[in-house]
C-alpha atoms as a PDB file:
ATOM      1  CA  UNK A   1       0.000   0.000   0.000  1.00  0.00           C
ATOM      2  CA  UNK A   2       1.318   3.136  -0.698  1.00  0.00           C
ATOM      3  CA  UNK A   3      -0.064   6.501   0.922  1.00  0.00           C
ATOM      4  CA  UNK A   4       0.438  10.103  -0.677  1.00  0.00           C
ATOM      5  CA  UNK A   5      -0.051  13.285   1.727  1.00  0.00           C
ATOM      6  CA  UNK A   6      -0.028  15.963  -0.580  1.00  0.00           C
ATOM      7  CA  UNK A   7       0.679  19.623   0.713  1.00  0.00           C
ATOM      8  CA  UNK A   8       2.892  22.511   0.576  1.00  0.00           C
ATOM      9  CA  UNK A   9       5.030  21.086   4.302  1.00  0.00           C
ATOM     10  CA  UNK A  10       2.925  22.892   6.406  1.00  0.00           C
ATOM     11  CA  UNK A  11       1.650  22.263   9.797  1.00  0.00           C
ATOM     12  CA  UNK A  12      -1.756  20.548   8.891  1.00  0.00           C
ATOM     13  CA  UNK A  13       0.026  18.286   6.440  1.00  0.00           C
ATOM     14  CA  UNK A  14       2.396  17.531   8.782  1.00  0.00           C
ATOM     15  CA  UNK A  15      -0.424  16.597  11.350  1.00  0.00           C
ATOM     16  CA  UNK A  16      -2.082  14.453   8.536  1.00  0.00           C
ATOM     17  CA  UNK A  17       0.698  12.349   8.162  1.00  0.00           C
ATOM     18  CA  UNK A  18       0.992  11.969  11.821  1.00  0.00           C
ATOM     19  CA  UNK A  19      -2.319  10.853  12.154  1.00  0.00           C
ATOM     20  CA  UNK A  20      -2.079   8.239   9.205  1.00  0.00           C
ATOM     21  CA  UNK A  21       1.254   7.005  10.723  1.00  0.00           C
ATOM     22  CA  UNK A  22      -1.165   6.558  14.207  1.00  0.00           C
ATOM     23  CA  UNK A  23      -3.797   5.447  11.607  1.00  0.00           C
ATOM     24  CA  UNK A  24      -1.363   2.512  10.503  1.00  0.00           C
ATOM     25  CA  UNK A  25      -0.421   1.938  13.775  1.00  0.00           C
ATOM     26  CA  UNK A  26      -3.814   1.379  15.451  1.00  0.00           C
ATOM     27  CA  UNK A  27      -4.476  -1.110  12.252  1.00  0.00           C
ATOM     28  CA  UNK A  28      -1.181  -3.122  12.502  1.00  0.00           C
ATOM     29  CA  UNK A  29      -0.738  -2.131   8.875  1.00  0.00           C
ATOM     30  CA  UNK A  30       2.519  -1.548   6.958  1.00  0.00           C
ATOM     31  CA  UNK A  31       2.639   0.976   4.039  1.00  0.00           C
ATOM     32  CA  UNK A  32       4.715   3.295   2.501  1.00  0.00           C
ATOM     33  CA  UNK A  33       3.924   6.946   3.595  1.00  0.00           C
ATOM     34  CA  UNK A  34       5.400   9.720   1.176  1.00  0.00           C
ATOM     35  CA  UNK A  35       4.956  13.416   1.338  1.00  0.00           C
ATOM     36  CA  UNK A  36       4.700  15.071  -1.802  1.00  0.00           C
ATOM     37  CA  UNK A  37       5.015  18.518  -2.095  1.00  0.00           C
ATOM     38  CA  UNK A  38       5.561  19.422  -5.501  1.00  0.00           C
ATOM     39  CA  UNK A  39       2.753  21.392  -7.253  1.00  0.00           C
ATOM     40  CA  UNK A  40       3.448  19.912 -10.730  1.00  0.00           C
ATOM     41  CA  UNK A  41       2.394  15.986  -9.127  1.00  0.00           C
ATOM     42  CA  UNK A  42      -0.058  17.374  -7.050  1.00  0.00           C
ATOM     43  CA  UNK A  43      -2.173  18.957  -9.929  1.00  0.00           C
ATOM     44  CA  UNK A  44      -1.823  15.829 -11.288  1.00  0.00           C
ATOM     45  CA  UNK A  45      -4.582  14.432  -8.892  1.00  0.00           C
ATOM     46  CA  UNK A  46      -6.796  17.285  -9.401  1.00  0.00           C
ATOM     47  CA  UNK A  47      -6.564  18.526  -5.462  1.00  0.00           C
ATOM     48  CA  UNK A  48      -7.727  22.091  -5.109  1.00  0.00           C
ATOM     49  CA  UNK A  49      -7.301  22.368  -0.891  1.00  0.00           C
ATOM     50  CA  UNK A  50      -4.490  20.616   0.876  1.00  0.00           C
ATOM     51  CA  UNK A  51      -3.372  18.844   2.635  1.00  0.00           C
ATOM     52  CA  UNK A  52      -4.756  15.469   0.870  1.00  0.00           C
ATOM     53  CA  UNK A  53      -4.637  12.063   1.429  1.00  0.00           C
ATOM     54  CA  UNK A  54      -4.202   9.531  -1.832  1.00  0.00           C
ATOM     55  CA  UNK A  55      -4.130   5.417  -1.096  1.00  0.00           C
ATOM     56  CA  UNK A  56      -2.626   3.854  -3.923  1.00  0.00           C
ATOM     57  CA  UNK A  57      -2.980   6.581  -6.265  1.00  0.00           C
ATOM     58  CA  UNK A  58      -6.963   7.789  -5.512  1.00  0.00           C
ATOM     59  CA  UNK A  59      -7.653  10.760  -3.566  1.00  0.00           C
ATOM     60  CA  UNK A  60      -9.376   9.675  -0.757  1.00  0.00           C
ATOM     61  CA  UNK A  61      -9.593  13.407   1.730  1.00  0.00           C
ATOM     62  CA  UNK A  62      -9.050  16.730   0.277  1.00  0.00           C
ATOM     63  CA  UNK A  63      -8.736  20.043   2.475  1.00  0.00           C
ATOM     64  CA  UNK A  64      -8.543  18.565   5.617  1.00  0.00           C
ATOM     65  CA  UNK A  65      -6.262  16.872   8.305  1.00  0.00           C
ATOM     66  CA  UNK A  66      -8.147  13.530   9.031  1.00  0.00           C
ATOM     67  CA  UNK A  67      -8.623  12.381  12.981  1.00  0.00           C
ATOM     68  CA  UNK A  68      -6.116   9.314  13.654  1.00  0.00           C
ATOM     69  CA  UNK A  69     -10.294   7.759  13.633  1.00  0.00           C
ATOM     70  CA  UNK A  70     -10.848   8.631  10.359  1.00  0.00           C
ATOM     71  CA  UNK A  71      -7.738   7.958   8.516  1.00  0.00           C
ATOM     72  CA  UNK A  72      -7.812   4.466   9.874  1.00  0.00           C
ATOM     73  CA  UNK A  73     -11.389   4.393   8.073  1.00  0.00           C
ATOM     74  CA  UNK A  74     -10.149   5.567   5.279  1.00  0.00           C
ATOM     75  CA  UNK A  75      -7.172   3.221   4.855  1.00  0.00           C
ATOM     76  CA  UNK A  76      -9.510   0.004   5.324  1.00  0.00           C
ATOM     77  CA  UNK A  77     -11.781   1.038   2.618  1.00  0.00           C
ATOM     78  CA  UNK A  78      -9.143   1.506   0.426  1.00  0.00           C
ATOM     79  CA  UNK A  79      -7.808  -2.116   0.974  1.00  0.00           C
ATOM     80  CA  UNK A  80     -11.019  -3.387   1.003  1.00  0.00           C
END
């Protein structure tokens, strides 16, 4: 599994990947967690509010830093 937070480096991005990292945690999950900050890739995905969270390569949260709760949510679905 491999799980995108796209964002500029700030401070909410920063907390979504913390929560996904908790996320994974909580789920006894392994996956690869990359930040990507470059505009160029990010428009790629169509995201107009950051930070955002992709699992294997669909957007899954725009424009908002998921609870540890919700991320987890988010990451079974996409496995599902």
């Amino acid at each position: 599994m491999r799980i995108e937070i796209l964002g500029s480096g700030c401070a909410r991005c920063h907390g979504l990947e913390a929560n996904v990292r908790k996320a994974l945690e909580m789920l006894g999950k392994d996956a690869e967690v990359v930040d990507v900050t470059d505009m160029q890739q990010i428009m790629t995905y169509g995201v107009m509010s950051m930070p955002a969270l992709v699992i294997d390569g669909k957007v899954v949260s725009a424009g908002r830093v998921l609870s540890p709760e919700e991320a987890k949510k988010s990451i079974v679905g996409a496995s599902a």
